[in-house]
N, C-alpha and C. Protein backbone atom coordinates (compact mmCIF):
# COMPACT_ATOMS: atom_id res chain seq x y z
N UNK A 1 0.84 -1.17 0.00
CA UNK A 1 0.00 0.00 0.00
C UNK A 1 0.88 1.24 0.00
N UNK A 2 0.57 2.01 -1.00
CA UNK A 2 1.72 3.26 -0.84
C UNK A 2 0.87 4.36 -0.03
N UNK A 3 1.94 4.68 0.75
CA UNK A 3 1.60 6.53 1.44
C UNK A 3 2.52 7.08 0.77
N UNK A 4 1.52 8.06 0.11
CA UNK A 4 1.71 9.34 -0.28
C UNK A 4 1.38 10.54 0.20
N UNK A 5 1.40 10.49 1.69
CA UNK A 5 0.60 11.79 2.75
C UNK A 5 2.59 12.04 2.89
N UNK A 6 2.55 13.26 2.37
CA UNK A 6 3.95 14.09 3.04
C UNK A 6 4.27 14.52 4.45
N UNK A 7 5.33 14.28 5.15
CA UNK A 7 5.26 14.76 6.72
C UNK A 7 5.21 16.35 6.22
N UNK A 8 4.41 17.24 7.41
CA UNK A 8 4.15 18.38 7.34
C UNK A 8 5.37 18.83 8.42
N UNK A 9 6.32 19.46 8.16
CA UNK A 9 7.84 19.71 9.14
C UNK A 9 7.14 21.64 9.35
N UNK A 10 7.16 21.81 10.93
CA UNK A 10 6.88 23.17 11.39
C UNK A 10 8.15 23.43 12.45
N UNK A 11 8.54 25.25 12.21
CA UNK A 11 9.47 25.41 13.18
C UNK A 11 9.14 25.00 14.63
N UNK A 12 9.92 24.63 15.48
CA UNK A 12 9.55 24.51 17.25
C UNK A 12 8.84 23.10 17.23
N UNK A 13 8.61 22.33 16.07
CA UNK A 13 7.93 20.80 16.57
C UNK A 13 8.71 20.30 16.82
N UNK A 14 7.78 19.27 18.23
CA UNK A 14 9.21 18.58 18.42
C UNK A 14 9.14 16.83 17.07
N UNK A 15 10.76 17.01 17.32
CA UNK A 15 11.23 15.46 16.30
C UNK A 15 11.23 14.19 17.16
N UNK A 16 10.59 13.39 16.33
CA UNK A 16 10.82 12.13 16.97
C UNK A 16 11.27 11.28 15.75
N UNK A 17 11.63 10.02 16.10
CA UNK A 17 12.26 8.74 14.78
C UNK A 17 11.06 8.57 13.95
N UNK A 18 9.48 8.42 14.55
CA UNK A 18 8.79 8.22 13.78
C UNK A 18 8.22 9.32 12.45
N UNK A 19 8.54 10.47 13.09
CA UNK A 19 9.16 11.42 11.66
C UNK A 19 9.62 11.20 10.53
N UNK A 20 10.87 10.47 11.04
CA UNK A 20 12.04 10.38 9.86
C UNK A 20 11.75 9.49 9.19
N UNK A 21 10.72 8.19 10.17
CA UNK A 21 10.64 6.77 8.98
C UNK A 21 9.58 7.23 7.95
N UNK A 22 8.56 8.31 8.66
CA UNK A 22 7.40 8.81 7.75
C UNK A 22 8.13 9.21 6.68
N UNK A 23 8.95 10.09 6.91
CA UNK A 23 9.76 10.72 5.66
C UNK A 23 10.12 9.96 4.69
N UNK A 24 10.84 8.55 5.47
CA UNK A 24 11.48 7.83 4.54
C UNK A 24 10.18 6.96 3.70
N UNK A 25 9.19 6.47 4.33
CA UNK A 25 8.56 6.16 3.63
C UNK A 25 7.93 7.06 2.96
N UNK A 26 7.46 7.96 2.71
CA UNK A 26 6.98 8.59 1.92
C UNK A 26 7.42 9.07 0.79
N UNK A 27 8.96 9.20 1.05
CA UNK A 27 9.88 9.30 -0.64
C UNK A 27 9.75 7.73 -1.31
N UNK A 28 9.91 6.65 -0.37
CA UNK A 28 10.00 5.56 -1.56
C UNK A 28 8.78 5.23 -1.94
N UNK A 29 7.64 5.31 -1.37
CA UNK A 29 6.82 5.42 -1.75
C UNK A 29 6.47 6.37 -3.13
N UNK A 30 6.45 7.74 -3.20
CA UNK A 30 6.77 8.42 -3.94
C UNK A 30 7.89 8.10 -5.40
N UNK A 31 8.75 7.64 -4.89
CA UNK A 31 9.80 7.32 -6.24
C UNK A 31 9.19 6.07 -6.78
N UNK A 32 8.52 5.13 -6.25
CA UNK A 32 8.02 3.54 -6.65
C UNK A 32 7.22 3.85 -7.34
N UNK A 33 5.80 4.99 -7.34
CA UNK A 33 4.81 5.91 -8.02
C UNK A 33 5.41 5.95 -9.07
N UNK A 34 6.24 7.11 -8.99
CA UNK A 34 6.68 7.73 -10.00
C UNK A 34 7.28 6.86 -11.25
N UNK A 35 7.61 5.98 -10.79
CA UNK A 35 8.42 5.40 -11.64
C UNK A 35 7.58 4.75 -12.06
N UNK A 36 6.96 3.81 -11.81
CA UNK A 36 5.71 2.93 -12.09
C UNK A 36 4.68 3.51 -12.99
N UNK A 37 4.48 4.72 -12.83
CA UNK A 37 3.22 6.01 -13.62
C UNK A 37 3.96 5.55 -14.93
N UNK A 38 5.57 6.13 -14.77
CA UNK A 38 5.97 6.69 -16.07
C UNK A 38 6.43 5.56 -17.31
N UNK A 39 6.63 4.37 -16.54
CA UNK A 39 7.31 3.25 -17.58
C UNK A 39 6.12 2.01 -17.13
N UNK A 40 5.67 1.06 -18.13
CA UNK A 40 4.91 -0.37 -17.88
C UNK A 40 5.62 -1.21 -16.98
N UNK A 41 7.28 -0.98 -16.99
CA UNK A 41 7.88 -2.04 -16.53
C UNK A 41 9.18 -0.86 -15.92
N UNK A 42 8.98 -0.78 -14.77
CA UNK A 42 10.65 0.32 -14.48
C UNK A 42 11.32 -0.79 -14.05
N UNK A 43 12.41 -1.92 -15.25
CA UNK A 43 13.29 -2.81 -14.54
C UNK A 43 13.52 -2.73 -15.81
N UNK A 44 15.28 -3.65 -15.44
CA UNK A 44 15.76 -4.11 -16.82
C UNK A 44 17.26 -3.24 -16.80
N UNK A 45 17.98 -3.63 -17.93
CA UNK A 45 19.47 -2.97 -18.06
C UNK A 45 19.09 -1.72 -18.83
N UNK A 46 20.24 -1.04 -18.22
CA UNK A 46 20.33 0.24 -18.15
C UNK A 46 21.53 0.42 -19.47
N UNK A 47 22.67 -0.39 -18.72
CA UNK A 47 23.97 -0.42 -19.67
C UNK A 47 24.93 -1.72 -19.81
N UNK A 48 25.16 -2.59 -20.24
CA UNK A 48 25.61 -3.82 -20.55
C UNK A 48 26.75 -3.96 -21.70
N UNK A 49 28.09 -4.48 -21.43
CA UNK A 49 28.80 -4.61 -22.38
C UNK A 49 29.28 -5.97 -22.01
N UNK A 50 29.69 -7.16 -22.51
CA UNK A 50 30.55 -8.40 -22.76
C UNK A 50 31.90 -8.00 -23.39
N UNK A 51 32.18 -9.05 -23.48
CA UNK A 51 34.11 -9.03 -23.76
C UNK A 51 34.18 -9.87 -25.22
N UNK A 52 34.17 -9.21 -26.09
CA UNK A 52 34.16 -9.28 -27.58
C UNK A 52 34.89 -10.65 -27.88
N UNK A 53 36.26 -10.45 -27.10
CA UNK A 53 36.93 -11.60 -27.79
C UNK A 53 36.66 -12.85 -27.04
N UNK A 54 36.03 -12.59 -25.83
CA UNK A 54 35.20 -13.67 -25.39
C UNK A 54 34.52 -14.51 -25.74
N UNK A 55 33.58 -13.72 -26.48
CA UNK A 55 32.70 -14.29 -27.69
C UNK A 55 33.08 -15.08 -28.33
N UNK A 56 34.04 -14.63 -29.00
CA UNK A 56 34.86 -15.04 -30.29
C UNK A 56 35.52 -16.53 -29.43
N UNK A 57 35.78 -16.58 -28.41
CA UNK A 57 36.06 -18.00 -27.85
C UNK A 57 35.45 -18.81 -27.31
N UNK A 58 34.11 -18.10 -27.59
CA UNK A 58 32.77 -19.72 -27.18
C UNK A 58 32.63 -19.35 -25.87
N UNK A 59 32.30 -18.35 -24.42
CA UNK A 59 32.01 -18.10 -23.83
C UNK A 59 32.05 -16.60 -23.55
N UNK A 60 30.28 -16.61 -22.56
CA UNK A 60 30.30 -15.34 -22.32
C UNK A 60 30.57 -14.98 -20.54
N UNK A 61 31.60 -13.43 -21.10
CA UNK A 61 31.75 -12.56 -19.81
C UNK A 61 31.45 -11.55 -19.74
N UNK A 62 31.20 -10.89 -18.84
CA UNK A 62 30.25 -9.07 -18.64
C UNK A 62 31.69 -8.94 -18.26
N UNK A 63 31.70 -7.59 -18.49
CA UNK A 63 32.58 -6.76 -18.67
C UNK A 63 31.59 -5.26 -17.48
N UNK A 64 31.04 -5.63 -17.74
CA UNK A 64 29.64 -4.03 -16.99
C UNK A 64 28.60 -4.21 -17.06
N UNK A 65 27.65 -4.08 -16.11
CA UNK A 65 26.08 -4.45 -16.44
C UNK A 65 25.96 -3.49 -15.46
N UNK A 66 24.82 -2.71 -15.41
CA UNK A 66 23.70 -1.89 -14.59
C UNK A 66 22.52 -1.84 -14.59
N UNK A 67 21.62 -1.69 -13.80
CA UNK A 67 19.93 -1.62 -14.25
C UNK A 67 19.69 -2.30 -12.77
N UNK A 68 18.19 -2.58 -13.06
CA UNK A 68 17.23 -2.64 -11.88
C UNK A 68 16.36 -4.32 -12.25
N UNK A 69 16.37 -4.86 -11.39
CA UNK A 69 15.82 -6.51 -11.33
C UNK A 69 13.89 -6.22 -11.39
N UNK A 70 13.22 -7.16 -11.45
CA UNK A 70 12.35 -6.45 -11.68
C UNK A 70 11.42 -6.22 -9.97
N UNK A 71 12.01 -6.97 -9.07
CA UNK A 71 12.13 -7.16 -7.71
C UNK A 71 11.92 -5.55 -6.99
N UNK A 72 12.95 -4.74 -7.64
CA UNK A 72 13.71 -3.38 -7.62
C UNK A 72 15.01 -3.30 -7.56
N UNK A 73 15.74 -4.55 -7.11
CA UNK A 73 17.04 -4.76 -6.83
C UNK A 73 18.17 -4.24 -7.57
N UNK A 74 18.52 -3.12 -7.33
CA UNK A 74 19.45 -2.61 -8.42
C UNK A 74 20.83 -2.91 -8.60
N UNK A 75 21.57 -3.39 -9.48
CA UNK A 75 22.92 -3.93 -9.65
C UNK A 75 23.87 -2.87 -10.83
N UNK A 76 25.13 -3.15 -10.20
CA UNK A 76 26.15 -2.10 -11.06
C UNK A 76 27.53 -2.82 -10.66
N UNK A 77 27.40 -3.91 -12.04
CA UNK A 77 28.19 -4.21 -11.81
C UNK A 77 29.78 -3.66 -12.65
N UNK A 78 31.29 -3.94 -12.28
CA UNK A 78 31.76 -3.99 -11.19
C UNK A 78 31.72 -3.40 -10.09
N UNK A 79 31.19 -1.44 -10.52
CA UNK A 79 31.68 -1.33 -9.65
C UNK A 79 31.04 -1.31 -7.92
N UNK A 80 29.89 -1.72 -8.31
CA UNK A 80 29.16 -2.25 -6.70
C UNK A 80 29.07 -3.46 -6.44
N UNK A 81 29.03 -4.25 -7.25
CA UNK A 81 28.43 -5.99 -7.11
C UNK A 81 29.54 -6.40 -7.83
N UNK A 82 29.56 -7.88 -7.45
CA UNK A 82 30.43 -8.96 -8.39
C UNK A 82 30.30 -9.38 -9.91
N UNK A 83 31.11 -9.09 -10.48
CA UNK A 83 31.03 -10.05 -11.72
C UNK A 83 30.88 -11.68 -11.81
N UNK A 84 29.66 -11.87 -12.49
CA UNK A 84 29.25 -13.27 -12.74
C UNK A 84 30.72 -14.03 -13.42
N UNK A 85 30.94 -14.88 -12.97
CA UNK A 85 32.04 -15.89 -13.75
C UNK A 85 31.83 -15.94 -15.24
N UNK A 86 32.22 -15.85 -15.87
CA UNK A 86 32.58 -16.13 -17.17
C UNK A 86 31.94 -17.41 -17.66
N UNK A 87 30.76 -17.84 -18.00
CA UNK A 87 30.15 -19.01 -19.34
C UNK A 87 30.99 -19.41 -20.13
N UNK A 88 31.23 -20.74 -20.59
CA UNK A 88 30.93 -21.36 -21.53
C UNK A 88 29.63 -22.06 -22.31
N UNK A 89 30.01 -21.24 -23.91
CA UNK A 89 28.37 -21.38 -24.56
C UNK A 89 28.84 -22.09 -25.85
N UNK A 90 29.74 -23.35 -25.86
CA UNK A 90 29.85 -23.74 -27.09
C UNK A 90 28.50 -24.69 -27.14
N UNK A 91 27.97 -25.12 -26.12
CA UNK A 91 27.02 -26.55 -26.31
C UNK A 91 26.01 -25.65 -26.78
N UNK A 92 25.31 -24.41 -26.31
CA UNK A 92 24.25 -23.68 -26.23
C UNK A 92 24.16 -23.09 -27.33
N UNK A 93 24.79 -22.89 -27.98
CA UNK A 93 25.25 -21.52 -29.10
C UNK A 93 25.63 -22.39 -30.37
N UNK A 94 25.14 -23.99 -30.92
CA UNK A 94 25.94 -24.49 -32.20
C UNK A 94 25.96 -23.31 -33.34
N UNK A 95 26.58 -23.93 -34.34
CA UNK A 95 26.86 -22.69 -35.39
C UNK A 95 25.74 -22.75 -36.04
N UNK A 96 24.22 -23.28 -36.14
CA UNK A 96 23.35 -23.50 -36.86
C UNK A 96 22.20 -22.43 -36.36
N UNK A 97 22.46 -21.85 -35.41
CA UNK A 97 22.17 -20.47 -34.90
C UNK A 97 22.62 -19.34 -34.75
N UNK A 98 21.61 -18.41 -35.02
CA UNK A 98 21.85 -17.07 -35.22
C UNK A 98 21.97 -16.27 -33.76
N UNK A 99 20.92 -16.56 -33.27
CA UNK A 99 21.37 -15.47 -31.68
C UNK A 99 21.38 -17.03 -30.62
N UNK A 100 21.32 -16.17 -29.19
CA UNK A 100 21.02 -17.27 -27.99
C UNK A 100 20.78 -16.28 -26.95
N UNK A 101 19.43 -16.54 -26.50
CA UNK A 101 19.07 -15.76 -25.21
C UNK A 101 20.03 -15.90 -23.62
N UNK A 102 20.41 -15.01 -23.24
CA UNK A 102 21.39 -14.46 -21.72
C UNK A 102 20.32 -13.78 -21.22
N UNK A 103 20.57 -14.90 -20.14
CA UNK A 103 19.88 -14.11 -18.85
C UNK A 103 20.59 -13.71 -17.73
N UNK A 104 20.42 -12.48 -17.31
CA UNK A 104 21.88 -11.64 -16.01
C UNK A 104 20.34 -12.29 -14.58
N UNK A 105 20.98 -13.48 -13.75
CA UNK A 105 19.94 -13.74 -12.61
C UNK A 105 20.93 -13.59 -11.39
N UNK A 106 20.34 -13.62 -10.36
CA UNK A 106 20.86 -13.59 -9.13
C UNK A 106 21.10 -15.25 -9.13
N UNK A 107 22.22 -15.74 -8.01
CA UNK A 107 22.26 -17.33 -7.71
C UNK A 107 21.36 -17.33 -6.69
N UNK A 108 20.79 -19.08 -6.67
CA UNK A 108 19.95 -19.22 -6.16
C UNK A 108 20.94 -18.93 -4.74
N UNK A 109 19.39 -18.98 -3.27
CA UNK A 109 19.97 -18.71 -1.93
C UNK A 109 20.25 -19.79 -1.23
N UNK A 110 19.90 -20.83 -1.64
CA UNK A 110 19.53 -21.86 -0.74
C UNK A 110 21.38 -22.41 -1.08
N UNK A 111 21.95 -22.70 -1.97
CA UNK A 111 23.45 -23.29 -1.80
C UNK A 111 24.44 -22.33 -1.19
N UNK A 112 23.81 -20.75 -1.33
CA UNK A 112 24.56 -19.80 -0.67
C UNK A 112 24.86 -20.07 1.31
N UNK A 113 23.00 -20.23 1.70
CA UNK A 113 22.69 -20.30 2.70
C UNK A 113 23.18 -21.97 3.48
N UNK A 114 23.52 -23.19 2.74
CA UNK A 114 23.88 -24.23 2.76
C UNK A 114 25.52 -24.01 2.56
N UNK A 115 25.95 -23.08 2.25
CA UNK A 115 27.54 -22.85 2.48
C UNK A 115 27.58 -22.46 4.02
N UNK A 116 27.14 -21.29 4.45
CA UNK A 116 27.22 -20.68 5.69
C UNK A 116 26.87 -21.22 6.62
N UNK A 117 25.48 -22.56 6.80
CA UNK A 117 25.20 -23.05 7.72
C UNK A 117 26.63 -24.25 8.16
N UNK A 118 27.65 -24.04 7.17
CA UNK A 118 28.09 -25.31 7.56
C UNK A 118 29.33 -24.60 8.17
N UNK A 119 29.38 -23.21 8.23
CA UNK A 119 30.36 -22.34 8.88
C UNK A 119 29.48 -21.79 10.39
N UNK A 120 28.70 -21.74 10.28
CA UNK A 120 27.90 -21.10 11.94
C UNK A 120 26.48 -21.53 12.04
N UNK A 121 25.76 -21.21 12.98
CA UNK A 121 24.21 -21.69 12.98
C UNK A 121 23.56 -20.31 12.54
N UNK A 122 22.63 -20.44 11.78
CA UNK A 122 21.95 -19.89 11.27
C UNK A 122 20.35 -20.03 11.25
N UNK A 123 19.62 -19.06 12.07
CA UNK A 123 17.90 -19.02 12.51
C UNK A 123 17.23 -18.42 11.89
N UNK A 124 16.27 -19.29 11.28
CA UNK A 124 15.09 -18.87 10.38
C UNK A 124 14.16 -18.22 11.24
N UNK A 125 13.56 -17.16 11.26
CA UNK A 125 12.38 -16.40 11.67
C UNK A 125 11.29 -16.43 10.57
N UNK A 126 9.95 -16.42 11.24
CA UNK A 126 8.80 -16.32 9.99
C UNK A 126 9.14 -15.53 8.77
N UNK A 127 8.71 -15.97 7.61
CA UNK A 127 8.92 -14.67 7.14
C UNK A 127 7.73 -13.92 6.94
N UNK A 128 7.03 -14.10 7.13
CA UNK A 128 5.84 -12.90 7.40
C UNK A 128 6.37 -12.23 8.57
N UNK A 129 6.78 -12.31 9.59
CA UNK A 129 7.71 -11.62 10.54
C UNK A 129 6.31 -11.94 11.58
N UNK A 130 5.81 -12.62 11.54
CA UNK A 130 5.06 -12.88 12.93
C UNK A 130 4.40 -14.02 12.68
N UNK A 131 4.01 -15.47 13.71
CA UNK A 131 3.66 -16.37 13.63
C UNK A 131 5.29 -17.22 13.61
N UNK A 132 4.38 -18.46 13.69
CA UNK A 132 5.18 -19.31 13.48
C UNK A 132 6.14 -20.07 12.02
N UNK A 133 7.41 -20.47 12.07
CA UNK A 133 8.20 -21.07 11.13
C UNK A 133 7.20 -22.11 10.63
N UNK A 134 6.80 -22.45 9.50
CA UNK A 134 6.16 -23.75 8.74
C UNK A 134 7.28 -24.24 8.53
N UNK A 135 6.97 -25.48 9.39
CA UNK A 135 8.08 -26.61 9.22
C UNK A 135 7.89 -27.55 8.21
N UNK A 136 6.60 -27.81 8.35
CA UNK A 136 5.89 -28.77 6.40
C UNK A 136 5.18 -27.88 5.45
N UNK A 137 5.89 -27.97 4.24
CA UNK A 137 5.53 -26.93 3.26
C UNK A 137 6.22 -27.86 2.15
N UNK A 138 5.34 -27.24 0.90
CA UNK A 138 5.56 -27.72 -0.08
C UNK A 138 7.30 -28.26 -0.46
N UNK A 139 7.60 -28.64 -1.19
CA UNK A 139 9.17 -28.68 -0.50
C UNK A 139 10.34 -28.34 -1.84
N UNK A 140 9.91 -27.29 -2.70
CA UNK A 140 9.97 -26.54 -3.24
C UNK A 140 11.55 -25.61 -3.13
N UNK A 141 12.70 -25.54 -4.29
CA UNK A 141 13.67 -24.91 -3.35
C UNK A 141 13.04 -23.45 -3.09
N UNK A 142 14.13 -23.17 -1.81
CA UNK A 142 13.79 -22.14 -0.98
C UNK A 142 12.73 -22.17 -0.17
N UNK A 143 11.82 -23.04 0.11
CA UNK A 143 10.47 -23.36 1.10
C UNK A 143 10.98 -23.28 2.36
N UNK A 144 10.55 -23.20 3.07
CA UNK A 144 11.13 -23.38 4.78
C UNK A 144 11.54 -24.75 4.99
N UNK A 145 11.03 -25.69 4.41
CA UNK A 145 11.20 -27.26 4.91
C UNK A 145 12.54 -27.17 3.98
N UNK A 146 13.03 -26.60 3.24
CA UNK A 146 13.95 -27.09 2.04
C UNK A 146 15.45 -26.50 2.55
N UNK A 147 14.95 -25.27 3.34
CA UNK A 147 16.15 -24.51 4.24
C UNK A 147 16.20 -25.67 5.55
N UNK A 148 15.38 -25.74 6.12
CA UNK A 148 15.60 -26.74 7.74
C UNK A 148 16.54 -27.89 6.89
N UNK A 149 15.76 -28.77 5.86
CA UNK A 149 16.73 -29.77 5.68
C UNK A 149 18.56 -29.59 5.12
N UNK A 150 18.11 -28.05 4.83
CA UNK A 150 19.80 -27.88 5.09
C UNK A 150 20.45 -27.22 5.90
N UNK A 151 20.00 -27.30 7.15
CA UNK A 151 20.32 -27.00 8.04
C UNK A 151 19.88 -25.74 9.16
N UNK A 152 19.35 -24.88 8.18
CA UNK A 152 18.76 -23.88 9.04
C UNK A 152 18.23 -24.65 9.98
N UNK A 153 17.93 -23.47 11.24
CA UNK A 153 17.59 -23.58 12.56
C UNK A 153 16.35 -22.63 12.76
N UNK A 154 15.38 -23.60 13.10
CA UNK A 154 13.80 -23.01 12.27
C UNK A 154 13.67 -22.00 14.06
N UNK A 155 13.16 -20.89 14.20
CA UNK A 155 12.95 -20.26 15.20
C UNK A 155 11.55 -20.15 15.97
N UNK A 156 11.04 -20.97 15.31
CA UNK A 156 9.77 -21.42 15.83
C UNK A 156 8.65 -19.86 16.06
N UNK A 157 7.78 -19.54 17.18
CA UNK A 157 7.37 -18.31 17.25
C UNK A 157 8.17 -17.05 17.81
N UNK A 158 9.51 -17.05 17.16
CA UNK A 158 10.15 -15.92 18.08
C UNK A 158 10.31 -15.59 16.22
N UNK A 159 10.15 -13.70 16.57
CA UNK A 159 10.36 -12.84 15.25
C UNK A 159 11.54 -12.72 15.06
N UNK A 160 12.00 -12.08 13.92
CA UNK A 160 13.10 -12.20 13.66
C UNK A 160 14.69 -11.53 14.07
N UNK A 161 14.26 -10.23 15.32
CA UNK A 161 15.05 -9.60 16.36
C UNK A 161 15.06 -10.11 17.25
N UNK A 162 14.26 -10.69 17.67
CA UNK A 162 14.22 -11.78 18.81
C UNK A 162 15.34 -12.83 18.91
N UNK A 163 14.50 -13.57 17.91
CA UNK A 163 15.87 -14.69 17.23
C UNK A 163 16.89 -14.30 17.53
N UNK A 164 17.47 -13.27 16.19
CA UNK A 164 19.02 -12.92 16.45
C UNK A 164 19.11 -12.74 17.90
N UNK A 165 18.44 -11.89 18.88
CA UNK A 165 18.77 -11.82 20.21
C UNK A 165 18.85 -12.89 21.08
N UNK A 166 18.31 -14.24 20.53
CA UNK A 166 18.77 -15.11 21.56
C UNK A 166 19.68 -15.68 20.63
N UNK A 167 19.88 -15.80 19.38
CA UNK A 167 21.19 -16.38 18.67
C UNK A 167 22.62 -15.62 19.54
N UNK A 168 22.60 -14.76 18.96
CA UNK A 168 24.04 -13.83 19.79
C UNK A 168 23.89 -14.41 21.35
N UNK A 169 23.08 -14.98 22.26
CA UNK A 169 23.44 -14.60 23.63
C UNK A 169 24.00 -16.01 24.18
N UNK A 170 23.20 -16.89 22.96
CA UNK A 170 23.31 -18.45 22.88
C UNK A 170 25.21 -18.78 22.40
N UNK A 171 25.31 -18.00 21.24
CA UNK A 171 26.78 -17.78 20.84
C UNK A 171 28.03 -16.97 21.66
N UNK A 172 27.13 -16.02 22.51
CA UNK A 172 28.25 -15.55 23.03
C UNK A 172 28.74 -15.95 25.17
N UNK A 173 27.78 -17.08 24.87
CA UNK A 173 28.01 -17.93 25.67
C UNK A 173 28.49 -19.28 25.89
N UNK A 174 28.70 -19.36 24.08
CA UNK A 174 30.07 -20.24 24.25
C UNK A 174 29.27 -21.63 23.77
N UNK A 175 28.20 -21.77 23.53
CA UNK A 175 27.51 -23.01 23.36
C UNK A 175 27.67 -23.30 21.83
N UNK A 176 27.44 -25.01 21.72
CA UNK A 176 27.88 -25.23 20.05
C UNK A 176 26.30 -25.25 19.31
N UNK A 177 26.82 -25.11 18.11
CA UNK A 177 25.84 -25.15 16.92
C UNK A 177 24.57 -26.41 17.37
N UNK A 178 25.34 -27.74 17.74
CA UNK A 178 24.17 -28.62 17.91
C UNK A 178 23.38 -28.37 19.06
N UNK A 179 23.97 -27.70 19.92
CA UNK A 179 23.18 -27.59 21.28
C UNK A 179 22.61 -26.40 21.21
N UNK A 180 22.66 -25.51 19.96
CA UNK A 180 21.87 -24.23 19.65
C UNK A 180 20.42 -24.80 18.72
N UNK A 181 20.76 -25.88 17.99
CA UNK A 181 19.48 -26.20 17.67
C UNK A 181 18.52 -27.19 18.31
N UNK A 182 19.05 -27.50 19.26
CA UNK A 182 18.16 -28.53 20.49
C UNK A 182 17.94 -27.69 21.10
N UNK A 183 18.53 -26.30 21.96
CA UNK A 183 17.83 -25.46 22.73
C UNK A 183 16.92 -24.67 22.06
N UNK A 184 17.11 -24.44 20.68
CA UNK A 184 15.46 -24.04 20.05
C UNK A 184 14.29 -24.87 20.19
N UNK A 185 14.80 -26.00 19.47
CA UNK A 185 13.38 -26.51 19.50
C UNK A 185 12.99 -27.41 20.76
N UNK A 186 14.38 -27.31 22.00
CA UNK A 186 13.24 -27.39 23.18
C UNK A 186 12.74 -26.06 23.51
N UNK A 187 12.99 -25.38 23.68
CA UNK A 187 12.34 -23.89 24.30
C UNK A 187 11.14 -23.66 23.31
N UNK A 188 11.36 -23.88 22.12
CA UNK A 188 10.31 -23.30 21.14
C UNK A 188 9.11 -24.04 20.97
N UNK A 189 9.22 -25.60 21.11
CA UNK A 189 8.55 -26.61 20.98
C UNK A 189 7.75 -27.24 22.59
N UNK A 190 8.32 -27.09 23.30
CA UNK A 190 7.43 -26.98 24.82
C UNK A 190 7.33 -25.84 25.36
């Protein structure tokens, strides 16, 4: 739902935080409008170049990409984000074709998030940010059941500041990963 009600700022009022978030929401709100009014689709590359002689050797590399995901997620790459590794497109690309569709995607999260769990414990909070973790769900990657079976540490009805607040107090008390996910789901589960 967008607000588009502007904070009304008078000399001698007093400021509080909930000011500033009004503010803040009300510009992105405002710019999401705007942008949305003016284009069918405000996503997509902005500016994109590959590496010519790349080409010419049967795989593709970006060299620069910029633009907006259609999410909103905006990328610039190098010089904010990573460059994607370099493709090989001899299988994709035979010579009996003229073009071949590239797609610039994010990697999936779930092998990202299956790297890190195997470096620290890591607690799932709802993601609706209230209620409880669904532990059976379709099992779909990225589902909640698809993260637990790799390890996430489901947080049962605690939100997601919460969590972290008993993650850090659980960690900085010295306790291990396995005994961080048995003290969830005893505390969470009785």
């Amino acid at each position: 739902m967008k607000n588009l009600s502007r904070v009304v700022w008078s000399e001698g009022m007093y400021l509080g935080p909930h000011h500033f978030q009004a503010q803040n929401r009300y510009f992105e709100d405002l710019i999401h409008f705007t942008c949305g009014s003016m284009w069918y689709a405000p996503y997509g590359l902005v500016g994109c170049s590959l590496d010519a002689e790349a080409l010419r050797n049967g795989s593709i590399s970006v060299i620069h990409a910029r633009g907006v995901f259609p999410d909103g997620l905006a990328f610039h790459m190098p010089e904010s984000d990573k460059l994607p590794e370099p493709k090989p497109m001899g299988d994709l690309f035979p010579p009996t074709r003229e073009f071949v569709k590239v797609y610039l995607a994010l990697p999936p999260l779930v092998p990202i998030l299956a790297s890190l769990v195997e470096r620290m414990p890591v607690v799932m909070a709802s993601r609706t940010g209230c209620g409880e973790v669904l532990t059976r769900t379709y099992g779909f990657p990225g589902s909640e059941s698809d993260l637990i079976a790799h390890g996430l540490i489901p947080a049962g009805m605690l939100d997601g500041p919460k969590a972290r607040l008993l993650l850090t107090l659980l960690l900085r008390a010295g306790i291990a990963r396995d005994q961080i996910a048995a003290w969830y789901s005893q505390w969470l589960d009785g």
